[in-house]
C-alpha atoms as a PDB file:
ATOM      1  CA  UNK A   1     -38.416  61.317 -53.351  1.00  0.00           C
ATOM      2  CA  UNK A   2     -35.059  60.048 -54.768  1.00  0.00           C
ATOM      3  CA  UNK A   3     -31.802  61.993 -55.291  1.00  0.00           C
ATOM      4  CA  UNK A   4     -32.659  61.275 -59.096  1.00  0.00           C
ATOM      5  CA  UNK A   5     -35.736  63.089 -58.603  1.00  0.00           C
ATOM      6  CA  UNK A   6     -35.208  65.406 -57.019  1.00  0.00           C
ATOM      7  CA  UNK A   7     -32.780  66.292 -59.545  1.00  0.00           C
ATOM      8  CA  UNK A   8     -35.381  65.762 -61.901  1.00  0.00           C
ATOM      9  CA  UNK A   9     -37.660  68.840 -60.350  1.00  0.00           C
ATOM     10  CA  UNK A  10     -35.282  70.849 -59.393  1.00  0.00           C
ATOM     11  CA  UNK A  11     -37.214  73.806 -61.275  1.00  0.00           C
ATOM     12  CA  UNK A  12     -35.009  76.292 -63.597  1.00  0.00           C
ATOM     13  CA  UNK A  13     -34.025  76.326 -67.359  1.00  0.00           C
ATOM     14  CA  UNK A  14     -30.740  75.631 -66.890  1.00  0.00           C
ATOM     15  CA  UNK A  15     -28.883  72.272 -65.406  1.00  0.00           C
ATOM     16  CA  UNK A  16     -28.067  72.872 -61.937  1.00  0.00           C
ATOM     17  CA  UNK A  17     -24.209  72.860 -61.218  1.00  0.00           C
ATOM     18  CA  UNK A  18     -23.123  73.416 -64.843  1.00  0.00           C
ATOM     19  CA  UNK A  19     -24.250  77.272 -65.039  1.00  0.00           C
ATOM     20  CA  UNK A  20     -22.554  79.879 -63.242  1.00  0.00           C
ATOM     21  CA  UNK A  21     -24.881  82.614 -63.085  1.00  0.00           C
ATOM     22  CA  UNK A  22     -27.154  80.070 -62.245  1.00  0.00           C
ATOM     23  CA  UNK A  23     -25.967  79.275 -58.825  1.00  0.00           C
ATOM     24  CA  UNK A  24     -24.863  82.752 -58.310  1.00  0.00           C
ATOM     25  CA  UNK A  25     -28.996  83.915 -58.654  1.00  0.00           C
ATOM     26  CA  UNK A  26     -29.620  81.078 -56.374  1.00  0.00           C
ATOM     27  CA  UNK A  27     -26.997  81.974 -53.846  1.00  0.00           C
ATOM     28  CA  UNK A  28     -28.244  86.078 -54.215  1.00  0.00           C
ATOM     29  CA  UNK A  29     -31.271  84.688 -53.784  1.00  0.00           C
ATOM     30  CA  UNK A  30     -30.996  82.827 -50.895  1.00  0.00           C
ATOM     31  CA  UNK A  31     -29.251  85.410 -49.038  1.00  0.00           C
ATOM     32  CA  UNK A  32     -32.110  88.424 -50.073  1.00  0.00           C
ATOM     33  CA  UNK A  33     -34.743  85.768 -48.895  1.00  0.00           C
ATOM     34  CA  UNK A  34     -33.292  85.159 -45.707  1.00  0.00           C
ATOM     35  CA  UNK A  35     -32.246  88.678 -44.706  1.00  0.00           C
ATOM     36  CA  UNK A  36     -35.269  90.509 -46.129  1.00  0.00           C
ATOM     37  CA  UNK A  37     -38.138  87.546 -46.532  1.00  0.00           C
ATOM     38  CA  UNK A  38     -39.383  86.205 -49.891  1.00  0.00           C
ATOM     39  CA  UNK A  39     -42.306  88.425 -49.937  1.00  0.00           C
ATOM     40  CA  UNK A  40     -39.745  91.732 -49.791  1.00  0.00           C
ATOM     41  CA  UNK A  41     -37.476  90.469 -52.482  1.00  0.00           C
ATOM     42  CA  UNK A  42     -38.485  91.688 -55.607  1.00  0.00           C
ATOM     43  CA  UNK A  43     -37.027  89.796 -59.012  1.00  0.00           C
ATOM     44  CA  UNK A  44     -35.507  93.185 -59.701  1.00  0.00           C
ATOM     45  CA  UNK A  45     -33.682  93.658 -56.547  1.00  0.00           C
ATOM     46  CA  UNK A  46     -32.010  90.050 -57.401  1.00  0.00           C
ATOM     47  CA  UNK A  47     -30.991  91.468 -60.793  1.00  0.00           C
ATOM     48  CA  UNK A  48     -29.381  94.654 -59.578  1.00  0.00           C
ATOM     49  CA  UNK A  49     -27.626  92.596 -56.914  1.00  0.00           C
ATOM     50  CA  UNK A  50     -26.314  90.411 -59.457  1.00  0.00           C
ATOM     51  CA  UNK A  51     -25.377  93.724 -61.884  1.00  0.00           C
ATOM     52  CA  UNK A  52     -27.325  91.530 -64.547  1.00  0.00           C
ATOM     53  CA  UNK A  53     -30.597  92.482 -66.715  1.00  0.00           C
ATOM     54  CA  UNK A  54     -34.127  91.437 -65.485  1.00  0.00           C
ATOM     55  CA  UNK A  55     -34.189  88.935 -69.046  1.00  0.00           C
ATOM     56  CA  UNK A  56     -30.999  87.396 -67.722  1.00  0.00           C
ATOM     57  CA  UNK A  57     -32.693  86.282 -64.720  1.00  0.00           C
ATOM     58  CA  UNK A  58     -36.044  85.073 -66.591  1.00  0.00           C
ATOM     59  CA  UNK A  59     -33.208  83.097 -69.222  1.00  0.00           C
ATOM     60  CA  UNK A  60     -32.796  81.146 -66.061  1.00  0.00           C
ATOM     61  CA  UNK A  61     -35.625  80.957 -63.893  1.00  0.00           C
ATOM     62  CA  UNK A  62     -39.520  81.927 -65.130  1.00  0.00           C
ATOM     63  CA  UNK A  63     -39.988  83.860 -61.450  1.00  0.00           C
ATOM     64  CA  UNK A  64     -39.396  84.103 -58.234  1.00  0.00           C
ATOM     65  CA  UNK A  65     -41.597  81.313 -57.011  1.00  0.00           C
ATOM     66  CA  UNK A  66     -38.762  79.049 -59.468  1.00  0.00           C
ATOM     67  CA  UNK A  67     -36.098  80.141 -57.556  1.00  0.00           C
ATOM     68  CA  UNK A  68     -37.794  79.343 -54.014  1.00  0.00           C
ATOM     69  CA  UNK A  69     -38.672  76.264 -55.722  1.00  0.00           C
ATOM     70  CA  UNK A  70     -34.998  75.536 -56.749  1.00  0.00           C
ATOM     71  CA  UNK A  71     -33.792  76.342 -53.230  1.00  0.00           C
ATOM     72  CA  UNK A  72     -36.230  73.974 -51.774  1.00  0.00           C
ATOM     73  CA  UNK A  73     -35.280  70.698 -53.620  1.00  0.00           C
ATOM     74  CA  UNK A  74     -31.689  71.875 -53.058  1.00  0.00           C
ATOM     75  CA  UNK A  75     -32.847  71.005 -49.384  1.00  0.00           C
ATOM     76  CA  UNK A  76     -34.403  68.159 -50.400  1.00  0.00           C
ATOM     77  CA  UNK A  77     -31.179  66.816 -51.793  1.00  0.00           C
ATOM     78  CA  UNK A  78     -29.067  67.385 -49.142  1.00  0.00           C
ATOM     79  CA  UNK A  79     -31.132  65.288 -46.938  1.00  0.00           C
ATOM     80  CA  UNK A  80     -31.055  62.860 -49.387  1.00  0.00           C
ATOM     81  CA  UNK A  81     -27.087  62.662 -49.703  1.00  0.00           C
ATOM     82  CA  UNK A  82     -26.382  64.079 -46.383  1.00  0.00           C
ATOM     83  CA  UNK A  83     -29.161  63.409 -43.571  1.00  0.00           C
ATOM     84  CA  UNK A  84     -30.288  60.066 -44.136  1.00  0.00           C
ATOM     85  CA  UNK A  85     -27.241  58.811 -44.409  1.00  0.00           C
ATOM     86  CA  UNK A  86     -26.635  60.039 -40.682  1.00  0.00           C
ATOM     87  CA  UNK A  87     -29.068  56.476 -39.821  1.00  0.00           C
ATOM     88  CA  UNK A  88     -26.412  54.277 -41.463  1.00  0.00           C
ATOM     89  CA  UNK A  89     -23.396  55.075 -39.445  1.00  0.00           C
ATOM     90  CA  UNK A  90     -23.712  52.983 -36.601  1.00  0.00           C
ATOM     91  CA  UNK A  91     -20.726  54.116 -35.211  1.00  0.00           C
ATOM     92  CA  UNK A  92     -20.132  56.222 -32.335  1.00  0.00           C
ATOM     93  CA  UNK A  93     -22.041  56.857 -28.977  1.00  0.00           C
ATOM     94  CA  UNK A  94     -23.834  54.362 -27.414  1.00  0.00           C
ATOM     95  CA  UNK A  95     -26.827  56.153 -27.224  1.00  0.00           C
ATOM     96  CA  UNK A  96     -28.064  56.870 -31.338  1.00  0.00           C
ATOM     97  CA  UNK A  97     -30.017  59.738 -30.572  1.00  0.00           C
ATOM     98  CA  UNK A  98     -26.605  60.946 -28.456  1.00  0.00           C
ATOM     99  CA  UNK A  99     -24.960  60.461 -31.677  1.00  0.00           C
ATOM    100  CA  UNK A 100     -27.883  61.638 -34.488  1.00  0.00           C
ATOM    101  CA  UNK A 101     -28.069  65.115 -32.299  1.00  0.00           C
ATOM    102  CA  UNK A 102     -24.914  66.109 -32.799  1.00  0.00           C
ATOM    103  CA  UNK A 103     -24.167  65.245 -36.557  1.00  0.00           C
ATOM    104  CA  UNK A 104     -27.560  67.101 -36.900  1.00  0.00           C
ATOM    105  CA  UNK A 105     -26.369  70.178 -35.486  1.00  0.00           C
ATOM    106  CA  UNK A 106     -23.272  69.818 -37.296  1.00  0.00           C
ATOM    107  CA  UNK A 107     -25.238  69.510 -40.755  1.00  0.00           C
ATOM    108  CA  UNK A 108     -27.845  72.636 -39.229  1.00  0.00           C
ATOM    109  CA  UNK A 109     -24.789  75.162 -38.944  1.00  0.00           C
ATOM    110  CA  UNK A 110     -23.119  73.635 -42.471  1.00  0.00           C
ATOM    111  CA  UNK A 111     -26.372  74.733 -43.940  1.00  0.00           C
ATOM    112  CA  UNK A 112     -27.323  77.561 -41.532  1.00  0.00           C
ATOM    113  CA  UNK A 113     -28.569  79.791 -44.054  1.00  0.00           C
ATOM    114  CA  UNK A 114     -30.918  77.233 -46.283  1.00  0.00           C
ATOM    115  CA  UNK A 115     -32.947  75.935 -43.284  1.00  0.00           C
ATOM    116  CA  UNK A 116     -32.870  79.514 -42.044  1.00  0.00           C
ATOM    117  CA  UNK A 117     -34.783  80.399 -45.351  1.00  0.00           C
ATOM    118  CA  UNK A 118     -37.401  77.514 -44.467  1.00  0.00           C
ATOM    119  CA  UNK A 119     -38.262  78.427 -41.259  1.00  0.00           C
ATOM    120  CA  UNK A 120     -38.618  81.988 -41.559  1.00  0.00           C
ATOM    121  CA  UNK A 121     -40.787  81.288 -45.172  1.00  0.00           C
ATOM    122  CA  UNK A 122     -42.935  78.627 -43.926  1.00  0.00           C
ATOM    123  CA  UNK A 123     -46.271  79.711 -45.455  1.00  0.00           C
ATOM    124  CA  UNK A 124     -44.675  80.471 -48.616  1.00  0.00           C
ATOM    125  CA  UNK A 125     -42.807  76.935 -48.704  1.00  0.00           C
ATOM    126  CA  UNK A 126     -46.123  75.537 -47.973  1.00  0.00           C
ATOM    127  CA  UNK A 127     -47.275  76.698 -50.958  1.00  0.00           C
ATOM    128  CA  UNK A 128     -44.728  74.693 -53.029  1.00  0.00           C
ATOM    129  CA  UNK A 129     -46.613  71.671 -52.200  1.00  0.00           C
ATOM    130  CA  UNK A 130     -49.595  72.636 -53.235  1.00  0.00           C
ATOM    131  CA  UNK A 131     -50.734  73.822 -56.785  1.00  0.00           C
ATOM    132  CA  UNK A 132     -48.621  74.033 -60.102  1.00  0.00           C
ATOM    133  CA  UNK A 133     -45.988  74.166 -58.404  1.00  0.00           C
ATOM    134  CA  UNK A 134     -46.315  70.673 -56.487  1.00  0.00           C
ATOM    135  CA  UNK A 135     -46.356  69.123 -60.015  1.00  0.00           C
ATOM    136  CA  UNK A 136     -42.936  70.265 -60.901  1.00  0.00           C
ATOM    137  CA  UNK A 137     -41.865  69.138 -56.627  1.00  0.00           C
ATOM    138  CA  UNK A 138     -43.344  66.257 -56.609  1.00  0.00           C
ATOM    139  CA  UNK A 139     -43.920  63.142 -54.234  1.00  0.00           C
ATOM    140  CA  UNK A 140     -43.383  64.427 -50.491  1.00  0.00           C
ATOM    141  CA  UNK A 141     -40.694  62.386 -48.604  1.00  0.00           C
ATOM    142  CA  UNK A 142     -41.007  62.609 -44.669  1.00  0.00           C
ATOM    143  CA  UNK A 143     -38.578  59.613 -43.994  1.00  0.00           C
ATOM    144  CA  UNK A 144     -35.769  61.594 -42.766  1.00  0.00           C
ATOM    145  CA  UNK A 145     -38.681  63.224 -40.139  1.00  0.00           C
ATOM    146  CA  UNK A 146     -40.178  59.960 -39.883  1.00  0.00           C
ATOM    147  CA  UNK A 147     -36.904  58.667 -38.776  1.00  0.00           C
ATOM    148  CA  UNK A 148     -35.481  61.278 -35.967  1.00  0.00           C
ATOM    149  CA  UNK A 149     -39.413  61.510 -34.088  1.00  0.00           C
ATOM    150  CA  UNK A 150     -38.823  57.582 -33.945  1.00  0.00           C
ATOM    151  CA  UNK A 151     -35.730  57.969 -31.824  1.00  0.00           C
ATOM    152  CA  UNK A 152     -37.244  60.111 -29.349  1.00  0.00           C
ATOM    153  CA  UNK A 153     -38.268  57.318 -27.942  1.00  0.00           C
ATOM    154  CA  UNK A 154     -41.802  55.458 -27.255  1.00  0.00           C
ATOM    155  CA  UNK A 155     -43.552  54.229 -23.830  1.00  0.00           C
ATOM    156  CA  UNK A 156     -40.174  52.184 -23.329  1.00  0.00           C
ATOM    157  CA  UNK A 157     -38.286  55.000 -22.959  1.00  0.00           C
ATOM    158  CA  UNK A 158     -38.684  57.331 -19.474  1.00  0.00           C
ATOM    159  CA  UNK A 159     -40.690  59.937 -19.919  1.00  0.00           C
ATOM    160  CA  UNK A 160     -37.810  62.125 -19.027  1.00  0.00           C
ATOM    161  CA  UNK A 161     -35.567  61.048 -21.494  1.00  0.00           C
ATOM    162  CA  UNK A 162     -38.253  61.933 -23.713  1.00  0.00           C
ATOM    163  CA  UNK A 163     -38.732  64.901 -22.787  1.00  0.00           C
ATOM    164  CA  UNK A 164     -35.009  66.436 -22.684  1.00  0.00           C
ATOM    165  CA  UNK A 165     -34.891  64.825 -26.644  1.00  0.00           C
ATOM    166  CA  UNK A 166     -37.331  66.674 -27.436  1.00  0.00           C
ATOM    167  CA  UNK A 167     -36.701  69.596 -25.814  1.00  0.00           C
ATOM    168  CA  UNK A 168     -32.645  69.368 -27.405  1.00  0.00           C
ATOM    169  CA  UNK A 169     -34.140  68.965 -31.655  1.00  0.00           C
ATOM    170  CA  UNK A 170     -36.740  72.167 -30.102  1.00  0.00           C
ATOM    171  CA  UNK A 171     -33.034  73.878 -28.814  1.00  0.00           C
ATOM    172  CA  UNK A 172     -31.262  73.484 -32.368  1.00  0.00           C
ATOM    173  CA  UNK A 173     -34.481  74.634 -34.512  1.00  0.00           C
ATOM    174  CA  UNK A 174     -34.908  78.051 -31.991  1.00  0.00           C
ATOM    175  CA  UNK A 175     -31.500  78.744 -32.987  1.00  0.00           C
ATOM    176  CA  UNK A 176     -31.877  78.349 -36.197  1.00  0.00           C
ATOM    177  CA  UNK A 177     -34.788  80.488 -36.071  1.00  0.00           C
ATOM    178  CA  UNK A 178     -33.277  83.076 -34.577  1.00  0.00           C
ATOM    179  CA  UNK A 179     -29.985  83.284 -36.226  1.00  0.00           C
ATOM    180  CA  UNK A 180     -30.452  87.094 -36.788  1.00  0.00           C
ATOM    181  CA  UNK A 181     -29.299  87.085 -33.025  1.00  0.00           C
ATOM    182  CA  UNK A 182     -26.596  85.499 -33.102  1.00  0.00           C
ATOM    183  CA  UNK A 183     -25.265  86.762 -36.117  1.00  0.00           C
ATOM    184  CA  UNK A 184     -21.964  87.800 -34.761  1.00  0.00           C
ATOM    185  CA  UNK A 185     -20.590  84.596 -33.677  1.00  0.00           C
ATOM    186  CA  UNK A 186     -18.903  82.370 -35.947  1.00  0.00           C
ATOM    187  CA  UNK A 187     -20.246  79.180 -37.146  1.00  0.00           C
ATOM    188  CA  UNK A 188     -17.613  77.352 -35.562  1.00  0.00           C
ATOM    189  CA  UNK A 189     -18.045  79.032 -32.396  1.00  0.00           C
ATOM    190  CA  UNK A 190     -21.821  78.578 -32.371  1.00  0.00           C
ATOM    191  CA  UNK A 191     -21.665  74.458 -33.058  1.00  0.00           C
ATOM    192  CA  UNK A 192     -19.431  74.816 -30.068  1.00  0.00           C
ATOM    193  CA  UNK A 193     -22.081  76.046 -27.571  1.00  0.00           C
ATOM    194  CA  UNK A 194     -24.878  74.885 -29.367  1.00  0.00           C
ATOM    195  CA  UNK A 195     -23.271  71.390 -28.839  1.00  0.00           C
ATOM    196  CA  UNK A 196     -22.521  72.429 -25.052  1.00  0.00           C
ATOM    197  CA  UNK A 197     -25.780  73.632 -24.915  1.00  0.00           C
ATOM    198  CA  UNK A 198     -27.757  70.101 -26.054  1.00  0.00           C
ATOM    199  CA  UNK A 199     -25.104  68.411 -24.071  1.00  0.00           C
ATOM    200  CA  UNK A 200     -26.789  70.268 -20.969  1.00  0.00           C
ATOM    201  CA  UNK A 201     -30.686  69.151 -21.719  1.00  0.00           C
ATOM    202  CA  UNK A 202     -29.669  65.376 -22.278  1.00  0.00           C
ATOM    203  CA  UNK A 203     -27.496  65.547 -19.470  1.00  0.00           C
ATOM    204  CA  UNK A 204     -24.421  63.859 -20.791  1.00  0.00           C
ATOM    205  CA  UNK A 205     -20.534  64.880 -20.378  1.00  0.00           C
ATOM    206  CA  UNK A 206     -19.227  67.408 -21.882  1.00  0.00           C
ATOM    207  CA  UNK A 207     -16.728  66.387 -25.005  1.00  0.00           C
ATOM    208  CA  UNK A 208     -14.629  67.932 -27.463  1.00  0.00           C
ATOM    209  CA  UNK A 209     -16.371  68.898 -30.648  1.00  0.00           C
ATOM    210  CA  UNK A 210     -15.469  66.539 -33.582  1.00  0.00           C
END
């Protein structure tokens, strides 16, 4: 999916970016949705939040599967714009998967609480590519996934190496996953050891954080 499409189906009544309640029912949202799950989050609940009438919401979004939808091809763009363009920069370690790790876990931490909301929704996200609501998604684009499994490495590479890649992109989703423990340290602080921490699995020096 392009950046123009994804614009395209971004899902809402109103043009993204241009509509300041807008992005502050997406950002309520988001933040109800991560600390309390989809299912738990009731459209009212985001209205009260917001100090703003039920209708004011529905001006905006038609429900709460919009809004989920919304927050998903906001994901979508960002690896558009911000992700794949991690595979162009050739610059750097000498080892691209060295490199691609840690601007990943830089980009992870940037947008802790939207992949947070992915991977603690995933049947519900499934569902947006499925059904009506697919229509409005549309076409699925797997090359940024495509991409990283393809520098894990093949039959060329030891099995070892392999292994400890693997086992580092498995290291930055569990944290991700369970960011509700690790809540009290600071984003900052957390790239810090997350980074020390993947530096440990490939085996590779420790360096200063960029």
């Amino acid at each position: 999916m392009t950046t123009k499409s994804v614009a395209k189906h971004a899902g809402g009544r109103a043009s993204a970016g241009v509509d300041p309640l807008r992005d502050r029912i997406l950002e309520l949202a988001l933040d109800l949705f991560v600390r309390q799950g989809y299912a738990e989050t009731s459209m009212r609940a985001i209205a009260e939040g917001l100090g703003v009438t039920k209708a004011a919401l529905y001006y905006h979004f038609a429900g709460k599967e919009d809004i989920l939808l919304a927050l998903h091809m906001r994901m979508h763009a960002l690896e558009h714009t911000e992700l794949l363009a991690i595979f162009s920069d050739d610059s750097g370690a000498d080892d691209p998967f060295d490199r691609i790790a840690d601007q990943v876990i830089h980009f992870a931490l940037k947008n802790r609480r939207l992949l947070e909301l992915h991977l603690r929704n995933k049947e519900v996200m499934g569902k947006l590519h499925t059904g009506p609501l697919f229509e409005r998604h549309g076409p699925v684009d797997f090359e940024f996934e495509e991409q990283f499994v393809s520098l894990l490495g093949g039959p060329s590479v030891p099995a070892e190496t392999r292994i400890r890649r693997i086992a580092s992109a498995g290291a930055i989703v569990a944290v991700l996953v369970a960011a509700g423990l690790l809540s009290d340290v600071p984003d900052d602080r957390l790239e810090i050891l997350l980074r020390s921490t993947i530096g440990d699995i490939l085996k590779r020096p420790q360096r200063p954080p960029n």
